[in-house]
N, C-alpha and C. Protein backbone atom coordinates (compact mmCIF):
# COMPACT_ATOMS: atom_id res chain seq x y z
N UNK A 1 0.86 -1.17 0.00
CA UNK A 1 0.00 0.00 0.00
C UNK A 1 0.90 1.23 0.00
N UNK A 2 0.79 2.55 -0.78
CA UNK A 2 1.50 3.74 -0.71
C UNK A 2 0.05 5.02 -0.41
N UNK A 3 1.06 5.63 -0.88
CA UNK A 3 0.07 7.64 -0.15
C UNK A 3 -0.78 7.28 -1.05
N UNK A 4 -0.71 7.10 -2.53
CA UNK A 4 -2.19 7.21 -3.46
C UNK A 4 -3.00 6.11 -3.05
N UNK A 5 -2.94 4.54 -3.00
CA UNK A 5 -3.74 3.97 -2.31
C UNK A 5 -4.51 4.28 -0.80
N UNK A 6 -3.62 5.21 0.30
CA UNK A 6 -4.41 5.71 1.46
C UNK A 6 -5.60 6.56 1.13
N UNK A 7 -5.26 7.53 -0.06
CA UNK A 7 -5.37 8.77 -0.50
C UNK A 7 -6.94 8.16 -1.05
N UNK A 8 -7.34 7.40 -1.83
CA UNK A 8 -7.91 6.68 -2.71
C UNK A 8 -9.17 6.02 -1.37
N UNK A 9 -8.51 5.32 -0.67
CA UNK A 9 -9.35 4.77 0.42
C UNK A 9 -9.87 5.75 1.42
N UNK A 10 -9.08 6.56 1.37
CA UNK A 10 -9.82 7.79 2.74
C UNK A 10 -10.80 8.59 1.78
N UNK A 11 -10.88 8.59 0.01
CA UNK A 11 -11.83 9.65 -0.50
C UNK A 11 -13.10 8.18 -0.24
N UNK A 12 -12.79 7.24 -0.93
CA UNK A 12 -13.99 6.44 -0.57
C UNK A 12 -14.98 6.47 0.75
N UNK A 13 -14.09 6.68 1.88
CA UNK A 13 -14.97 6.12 3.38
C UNK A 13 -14.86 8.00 3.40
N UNK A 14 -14.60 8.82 2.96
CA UNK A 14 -15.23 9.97 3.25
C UNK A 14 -14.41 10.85 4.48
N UNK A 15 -13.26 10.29 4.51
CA UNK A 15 -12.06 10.42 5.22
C UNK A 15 -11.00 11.73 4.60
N UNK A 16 -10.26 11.44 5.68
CA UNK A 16 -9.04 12.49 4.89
C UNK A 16 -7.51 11.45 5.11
N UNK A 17 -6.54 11.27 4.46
CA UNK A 17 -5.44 10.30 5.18
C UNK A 17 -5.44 10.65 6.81
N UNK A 18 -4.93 11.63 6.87
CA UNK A 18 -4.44 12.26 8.52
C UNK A 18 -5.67 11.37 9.45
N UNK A 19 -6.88 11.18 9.07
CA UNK A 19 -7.93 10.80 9.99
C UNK A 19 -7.52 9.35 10.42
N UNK A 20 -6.44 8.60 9.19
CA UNK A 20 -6.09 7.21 9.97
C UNK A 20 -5.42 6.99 10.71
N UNK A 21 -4.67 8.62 10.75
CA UNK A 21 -3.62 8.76 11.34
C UNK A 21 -3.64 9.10 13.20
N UNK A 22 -4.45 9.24 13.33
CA UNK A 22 -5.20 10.07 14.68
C UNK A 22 -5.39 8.88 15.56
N UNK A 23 -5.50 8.84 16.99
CA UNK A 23 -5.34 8.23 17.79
C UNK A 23 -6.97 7.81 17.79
N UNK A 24 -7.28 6.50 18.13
CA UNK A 24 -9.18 6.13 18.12
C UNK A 24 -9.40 6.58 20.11
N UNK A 25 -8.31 7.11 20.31
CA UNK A 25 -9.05 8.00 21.71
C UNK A 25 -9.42 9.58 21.43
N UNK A 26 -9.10 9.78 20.34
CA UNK A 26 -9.11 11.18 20.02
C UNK A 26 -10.87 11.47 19.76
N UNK A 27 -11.51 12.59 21.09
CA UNK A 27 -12.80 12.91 20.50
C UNK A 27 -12.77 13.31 19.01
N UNK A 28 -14.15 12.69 18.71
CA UNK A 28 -14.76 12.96 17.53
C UNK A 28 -14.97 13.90 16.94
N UNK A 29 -15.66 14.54 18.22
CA UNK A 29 -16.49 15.93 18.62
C UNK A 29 -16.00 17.11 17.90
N UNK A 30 -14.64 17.40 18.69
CA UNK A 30 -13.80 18.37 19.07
C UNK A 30 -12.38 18.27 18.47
N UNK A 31 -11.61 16.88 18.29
CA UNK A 31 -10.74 16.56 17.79
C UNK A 31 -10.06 17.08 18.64
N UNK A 32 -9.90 16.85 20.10
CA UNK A 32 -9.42 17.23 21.13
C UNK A 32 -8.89 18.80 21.74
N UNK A 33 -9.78 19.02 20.53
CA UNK A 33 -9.12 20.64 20.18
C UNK A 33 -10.70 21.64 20.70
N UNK A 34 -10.86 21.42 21.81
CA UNK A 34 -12.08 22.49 22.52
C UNK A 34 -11.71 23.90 22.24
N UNK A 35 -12.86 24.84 22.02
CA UNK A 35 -12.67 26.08 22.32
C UNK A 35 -12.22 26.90 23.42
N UNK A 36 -11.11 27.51 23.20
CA UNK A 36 -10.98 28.16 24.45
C UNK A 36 -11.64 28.88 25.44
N UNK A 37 -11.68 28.28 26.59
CA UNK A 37 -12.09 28.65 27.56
C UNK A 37 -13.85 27.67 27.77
N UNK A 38 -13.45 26.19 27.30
CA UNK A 38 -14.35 25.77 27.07
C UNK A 38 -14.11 24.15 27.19
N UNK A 39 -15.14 22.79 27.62
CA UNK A 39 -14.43 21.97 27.98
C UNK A 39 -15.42 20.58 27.09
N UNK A 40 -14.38 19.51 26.39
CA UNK A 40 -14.45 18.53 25.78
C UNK A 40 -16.13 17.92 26.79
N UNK A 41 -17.20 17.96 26.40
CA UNK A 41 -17.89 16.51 27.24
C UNK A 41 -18.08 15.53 27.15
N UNK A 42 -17.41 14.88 25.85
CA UNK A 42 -16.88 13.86 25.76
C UNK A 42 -16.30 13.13 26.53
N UNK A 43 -14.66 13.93 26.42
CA UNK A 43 -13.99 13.24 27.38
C UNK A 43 -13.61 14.34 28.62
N UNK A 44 -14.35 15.34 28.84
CA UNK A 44 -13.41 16.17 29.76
C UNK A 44 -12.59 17.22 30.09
N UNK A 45 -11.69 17.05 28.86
CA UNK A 45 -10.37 18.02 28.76
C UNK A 45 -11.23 19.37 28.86
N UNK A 46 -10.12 20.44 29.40
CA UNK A 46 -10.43 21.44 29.24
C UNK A 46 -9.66 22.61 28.38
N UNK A 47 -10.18 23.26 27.77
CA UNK A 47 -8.88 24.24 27.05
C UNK A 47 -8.96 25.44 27.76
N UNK A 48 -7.96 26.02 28.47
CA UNK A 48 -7.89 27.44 29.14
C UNK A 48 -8.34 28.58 28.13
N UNK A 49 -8.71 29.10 28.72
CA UNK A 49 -9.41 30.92 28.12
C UNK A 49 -8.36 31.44 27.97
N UNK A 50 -7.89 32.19 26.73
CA UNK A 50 -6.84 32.52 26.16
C UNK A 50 -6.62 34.33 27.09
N UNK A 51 -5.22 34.80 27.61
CA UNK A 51 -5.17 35.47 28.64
C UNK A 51 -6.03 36.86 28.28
N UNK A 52 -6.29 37.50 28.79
CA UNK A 52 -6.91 38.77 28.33
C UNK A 52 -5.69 40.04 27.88
């Protein structure tokens, strides 16, 4: 298998490559990436409020 076969299989399932690439603990949601000053309820995490 190479990049155009990943490339090929991630347009099929509606994917991007990088998405196989990602940990299967990684929220869905949020992509672990919450808004600042705002918290995952998924799993929790919180992202700090960016300083004033």
């Amino acid at each position: 298998m190479d990049v155009d076969d990943l490339t090929a299989i991630a347009h099929v399932l509606g994917l991007t490559p990088a998405d196989f690439l990602r940990s299967a603990a990684e929220c869905q949601v949020c992509r672990d990436q919450a808004p600042p000053g705002f918290q995952c309820l998924t799993y929790g995490t919180f992202t700090p409020a960016a300083a004033p």
